[in-house]
C-alpha atoms as a PDB file:
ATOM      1  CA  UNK A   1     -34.128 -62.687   5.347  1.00  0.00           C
ATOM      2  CA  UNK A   2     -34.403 -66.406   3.941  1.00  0.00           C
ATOM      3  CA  UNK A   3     -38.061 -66.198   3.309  1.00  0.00           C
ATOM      4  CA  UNK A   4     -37.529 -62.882   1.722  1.00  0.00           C
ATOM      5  CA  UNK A   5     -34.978 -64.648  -0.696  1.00  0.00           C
ATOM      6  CA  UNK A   6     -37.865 -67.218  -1.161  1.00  0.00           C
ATOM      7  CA  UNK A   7     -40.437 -65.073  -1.898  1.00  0.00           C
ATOM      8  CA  UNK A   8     -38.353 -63.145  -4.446  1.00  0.00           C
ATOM      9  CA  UNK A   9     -37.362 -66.453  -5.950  1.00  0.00           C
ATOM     10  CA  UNK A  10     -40.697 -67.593  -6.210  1.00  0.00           C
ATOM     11  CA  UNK A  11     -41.913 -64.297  -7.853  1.00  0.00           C
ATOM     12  CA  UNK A  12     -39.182 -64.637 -10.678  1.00  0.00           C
ATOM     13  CA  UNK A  13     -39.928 -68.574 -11.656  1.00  0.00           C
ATOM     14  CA  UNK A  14     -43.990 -67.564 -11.944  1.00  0.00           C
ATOM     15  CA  UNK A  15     -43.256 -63.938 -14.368  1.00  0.00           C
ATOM     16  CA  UNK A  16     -40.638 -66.715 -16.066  1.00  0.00           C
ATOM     17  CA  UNK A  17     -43.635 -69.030 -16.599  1.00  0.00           C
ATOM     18  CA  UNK A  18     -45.849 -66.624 -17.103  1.00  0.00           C
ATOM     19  CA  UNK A  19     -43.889 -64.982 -19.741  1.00  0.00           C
ATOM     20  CA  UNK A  20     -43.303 -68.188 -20.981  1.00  0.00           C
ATOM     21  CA  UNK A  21     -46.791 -69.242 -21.669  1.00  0.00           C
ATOM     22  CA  UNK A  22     -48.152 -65.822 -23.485  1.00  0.00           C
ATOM     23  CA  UNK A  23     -45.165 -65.190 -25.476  1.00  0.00           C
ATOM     24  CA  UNK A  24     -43.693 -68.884 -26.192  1.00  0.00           C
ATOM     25  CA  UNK A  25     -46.796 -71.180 -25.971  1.00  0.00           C
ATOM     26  CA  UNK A  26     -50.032 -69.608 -26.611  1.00  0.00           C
ATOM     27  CA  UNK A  27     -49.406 -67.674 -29.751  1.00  0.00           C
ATOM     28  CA  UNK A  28     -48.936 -70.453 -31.895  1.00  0.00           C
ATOM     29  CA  UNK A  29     -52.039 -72.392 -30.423  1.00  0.00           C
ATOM     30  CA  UNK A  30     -54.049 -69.330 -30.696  1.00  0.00           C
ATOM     31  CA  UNK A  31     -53.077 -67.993 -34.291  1.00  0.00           C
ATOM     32  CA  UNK A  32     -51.213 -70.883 -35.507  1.00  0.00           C
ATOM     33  CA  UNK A  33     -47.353 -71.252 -36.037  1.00  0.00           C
ATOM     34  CA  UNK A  34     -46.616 -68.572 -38.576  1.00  0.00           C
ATOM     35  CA  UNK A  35     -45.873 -71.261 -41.277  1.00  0.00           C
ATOM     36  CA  UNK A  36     -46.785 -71.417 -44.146  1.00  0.00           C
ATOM     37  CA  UNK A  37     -47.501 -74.946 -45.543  1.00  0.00           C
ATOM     38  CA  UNK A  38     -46.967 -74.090 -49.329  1.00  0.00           C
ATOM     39  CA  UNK A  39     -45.183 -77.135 -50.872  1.00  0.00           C
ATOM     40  CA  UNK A  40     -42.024 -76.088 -52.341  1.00  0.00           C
ATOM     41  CA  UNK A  41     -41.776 -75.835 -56.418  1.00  0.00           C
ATOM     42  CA  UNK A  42     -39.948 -78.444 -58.460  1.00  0.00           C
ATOM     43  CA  UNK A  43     -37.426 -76.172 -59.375  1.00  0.00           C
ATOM     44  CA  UNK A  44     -37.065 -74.617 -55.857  1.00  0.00           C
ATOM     45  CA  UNK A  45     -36.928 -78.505 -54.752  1.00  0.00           C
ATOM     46  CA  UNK A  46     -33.368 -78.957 -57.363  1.00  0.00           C
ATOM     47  CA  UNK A  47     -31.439 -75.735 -56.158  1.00  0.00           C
ATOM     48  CA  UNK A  48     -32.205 -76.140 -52.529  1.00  0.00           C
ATOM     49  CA  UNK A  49     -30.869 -79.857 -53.258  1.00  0.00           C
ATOM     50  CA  UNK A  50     -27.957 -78.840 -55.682  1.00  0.00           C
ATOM     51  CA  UNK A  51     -27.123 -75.910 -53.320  1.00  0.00           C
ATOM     52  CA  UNK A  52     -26.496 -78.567 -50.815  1.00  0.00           C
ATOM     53  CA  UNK A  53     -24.787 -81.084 -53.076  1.00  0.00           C
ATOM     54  CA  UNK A  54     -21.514 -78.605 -54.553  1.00  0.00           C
ATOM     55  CA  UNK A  55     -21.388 -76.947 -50.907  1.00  0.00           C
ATOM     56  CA  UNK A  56     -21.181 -80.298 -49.029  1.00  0.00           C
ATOM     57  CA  UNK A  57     -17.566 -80.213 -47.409  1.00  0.00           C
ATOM     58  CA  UNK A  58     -16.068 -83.672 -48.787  1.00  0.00           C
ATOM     59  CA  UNK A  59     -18.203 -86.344 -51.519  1.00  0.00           C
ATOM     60  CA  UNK A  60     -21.984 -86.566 -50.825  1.00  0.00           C
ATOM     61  CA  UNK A  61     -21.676 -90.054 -52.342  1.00  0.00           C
ATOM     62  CA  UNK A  62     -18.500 -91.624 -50.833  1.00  0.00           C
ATOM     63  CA  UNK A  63     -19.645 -90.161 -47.388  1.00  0.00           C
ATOM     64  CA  UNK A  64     -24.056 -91.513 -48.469  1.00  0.00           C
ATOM     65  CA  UNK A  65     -24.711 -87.876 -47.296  1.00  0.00           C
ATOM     66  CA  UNK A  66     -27.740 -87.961 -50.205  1.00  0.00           C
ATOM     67  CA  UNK A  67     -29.207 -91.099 -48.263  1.00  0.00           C
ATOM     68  CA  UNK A  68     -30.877 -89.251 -45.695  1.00  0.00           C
ATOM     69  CA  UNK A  69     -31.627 -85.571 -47.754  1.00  0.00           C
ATOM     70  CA  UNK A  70     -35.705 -85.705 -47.900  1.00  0.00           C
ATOM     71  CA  UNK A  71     -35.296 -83.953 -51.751  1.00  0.00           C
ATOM     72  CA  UNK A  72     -34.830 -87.477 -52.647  1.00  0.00           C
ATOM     73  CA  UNK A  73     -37.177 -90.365 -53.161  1.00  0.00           C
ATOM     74  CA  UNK A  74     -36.500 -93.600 -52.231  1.00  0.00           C
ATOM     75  CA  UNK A  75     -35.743 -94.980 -55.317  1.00  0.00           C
ATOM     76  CA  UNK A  76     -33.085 -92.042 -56.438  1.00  0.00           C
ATOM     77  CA  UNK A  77     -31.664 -93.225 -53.208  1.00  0.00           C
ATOM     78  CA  UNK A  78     -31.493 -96.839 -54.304  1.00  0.00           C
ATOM     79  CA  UNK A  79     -30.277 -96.131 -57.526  1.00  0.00           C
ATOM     80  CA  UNK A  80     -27.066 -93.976 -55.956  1.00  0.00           C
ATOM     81  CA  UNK A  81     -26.663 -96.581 -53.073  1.00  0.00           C
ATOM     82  CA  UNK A  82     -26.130 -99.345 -56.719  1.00  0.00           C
ATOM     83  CA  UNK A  83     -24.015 -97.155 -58.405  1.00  0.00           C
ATOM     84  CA  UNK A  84     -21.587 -96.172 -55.637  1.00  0.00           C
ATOM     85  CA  UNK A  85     -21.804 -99.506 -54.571  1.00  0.00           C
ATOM     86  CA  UNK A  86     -18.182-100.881 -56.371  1.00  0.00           C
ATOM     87  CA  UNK A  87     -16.831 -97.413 -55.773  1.00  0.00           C
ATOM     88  CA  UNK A  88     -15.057 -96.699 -58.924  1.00  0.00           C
ATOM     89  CA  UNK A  89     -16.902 -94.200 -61.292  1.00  0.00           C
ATOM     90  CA  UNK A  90     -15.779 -91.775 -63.774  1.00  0.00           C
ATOM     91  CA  UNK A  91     -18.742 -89.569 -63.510  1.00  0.00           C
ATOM     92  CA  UNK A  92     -20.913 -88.252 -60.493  1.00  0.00           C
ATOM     93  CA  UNK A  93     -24.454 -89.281 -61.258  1.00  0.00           C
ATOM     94  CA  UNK A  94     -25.787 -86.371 -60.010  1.00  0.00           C
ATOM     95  CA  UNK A  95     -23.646 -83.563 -61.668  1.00  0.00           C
ATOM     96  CA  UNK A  96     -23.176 -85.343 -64.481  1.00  0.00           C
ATOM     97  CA  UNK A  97     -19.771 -84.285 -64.469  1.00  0.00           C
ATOM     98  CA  UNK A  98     -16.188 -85.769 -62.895  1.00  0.00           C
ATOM     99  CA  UNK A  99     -15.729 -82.410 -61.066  1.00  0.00           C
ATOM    100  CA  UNK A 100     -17.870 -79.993 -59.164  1.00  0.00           C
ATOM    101  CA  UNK A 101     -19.187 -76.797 -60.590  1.00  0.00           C
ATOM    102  CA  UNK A 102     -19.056 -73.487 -58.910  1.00  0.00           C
ATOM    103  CA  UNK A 103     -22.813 -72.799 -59.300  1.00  0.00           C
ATOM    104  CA  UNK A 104     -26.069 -74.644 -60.682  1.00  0.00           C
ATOM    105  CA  UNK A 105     -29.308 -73.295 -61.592  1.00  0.00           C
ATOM    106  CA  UNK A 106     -32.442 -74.563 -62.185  1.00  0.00           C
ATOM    107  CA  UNK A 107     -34.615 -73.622 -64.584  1.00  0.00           C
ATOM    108  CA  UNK A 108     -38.837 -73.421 -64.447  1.00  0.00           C
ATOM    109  CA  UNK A 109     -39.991 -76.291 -64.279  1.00  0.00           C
ATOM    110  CA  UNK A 110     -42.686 -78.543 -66.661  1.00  0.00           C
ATOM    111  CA  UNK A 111     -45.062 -80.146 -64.403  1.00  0.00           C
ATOM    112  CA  UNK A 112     -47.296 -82.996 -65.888  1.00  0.00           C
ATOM    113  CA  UNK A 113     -49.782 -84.217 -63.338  1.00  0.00           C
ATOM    114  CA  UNK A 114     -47.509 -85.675 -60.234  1.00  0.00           C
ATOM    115  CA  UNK A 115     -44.149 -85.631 -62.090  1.00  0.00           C
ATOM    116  CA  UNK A 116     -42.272 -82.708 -62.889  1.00  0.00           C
ATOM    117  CA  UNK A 117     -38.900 -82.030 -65.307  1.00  0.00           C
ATOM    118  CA  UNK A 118     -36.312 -79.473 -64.541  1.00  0.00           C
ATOM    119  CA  UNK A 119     -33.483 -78.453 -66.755  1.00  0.00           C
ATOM    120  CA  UNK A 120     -30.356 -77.456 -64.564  1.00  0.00           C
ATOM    121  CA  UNK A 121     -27.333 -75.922 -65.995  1.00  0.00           C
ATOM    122  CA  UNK A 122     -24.139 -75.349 -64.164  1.00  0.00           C
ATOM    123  CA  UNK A 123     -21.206 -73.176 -64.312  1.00  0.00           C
ATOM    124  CA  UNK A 124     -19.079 -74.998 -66.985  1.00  0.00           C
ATOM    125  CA  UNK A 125     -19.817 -74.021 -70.592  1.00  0.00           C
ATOM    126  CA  UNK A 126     -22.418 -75.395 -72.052  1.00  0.00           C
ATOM    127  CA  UNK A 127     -23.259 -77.940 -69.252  1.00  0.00           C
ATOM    128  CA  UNK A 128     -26.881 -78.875 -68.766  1.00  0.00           C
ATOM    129  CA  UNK A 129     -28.453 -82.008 -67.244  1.00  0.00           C
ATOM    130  CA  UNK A 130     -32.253 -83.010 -66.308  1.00  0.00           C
ATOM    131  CA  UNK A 131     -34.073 -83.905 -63.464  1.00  0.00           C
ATOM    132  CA  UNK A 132     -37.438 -85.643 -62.794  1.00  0.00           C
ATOM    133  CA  UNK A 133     -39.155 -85.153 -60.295  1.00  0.00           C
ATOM    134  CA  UNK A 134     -42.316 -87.234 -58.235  1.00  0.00           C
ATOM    135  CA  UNK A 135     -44.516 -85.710 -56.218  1.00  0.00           C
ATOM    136  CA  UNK A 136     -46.101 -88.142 -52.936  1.00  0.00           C
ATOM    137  CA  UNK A 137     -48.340 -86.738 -51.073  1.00  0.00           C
ATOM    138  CA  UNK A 138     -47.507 -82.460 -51.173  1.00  0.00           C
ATOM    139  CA  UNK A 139     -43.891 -82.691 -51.362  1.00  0.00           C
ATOM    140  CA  UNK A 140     -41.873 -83.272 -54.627  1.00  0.00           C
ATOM    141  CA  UNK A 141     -38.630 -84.945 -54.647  1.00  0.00           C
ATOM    142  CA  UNK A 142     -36.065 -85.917 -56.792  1.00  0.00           C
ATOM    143  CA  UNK A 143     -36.561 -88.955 -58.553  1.00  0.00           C
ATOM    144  CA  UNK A 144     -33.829 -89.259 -61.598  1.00  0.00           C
ATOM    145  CA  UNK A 145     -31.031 -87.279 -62.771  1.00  0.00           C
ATOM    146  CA  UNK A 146     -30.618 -87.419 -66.954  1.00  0.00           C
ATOM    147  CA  UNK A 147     -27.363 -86.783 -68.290  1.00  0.00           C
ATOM    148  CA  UNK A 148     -27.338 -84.660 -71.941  1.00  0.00           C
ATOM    149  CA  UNK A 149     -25.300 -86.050 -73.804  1.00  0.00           C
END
């Protein structure tokens, strides 16, 4: 009876691994992941970022949630890392507004060689703001936020 139990034992783990290997692991090696490698659009780059901004549960910039969001560049980074720095400001950099809106959108983008402009305009009246853009390498990210005035 025990090297029955064995023997059944040892027939499950190999179908596991065999399974395993033509359904889990050879696919991708033989026709490739699936994924696409198409570098996201400017403007697909600022909603997928401002969707995440006005949904993040608490302040993005009192908690440095934007410091490690790959949308950014390093030097956006730097620049909200100075202003928050004192911790008293009137006006979110990045909404260009003191409170959050219930939706943004962003608009089609202008693309001039490796930098890109998107206008964005949010659910209060009349509310618009721009954002530049830098591509490195194939990815864009965001590199300023301009505030109409």
């Amino acid at each position: 009876m025990k090297n029955t139990n064995q023997v059944a034992f040892l027939i499950i783990l190999v179908a596991v691994a065999a399974a395993t290997l033509f359904f889990v692991i050879l696919p991708p090696i033989l026709y490739g992941s699936g994924r696409e490698t198409k570098t996201a659009a400017p403007e697909q780059v600022v909603q997928q970022f401002y969707d995440w901004y006005v949904s993040y549960q608490g302040n993005p910039l009192v908690d440095k949630a934007y410091q490690g969001n790959e949308l950014l560049s390093p030097a956006f980074i730097a620049h909200l890392d100075d202003f928050t720095r004192d911790g008293q400001w009137r006006v979110d950099p990045v909404l260009c507004a003191q409170d959050v809106p219930n939706a943004v959108t962003a608009h089609p983008a202008q693309v001039s060689g490796e930098r890109a402009s998107v206008e964005v305009t949010t659910s209060f009246t009349g509310h618009r703001l721009t954002v530049e853009l830098a591509k490195a390498g194939d990815a864009w990210s965001i590199d300023k936020v301009a505030c109409s005035r």
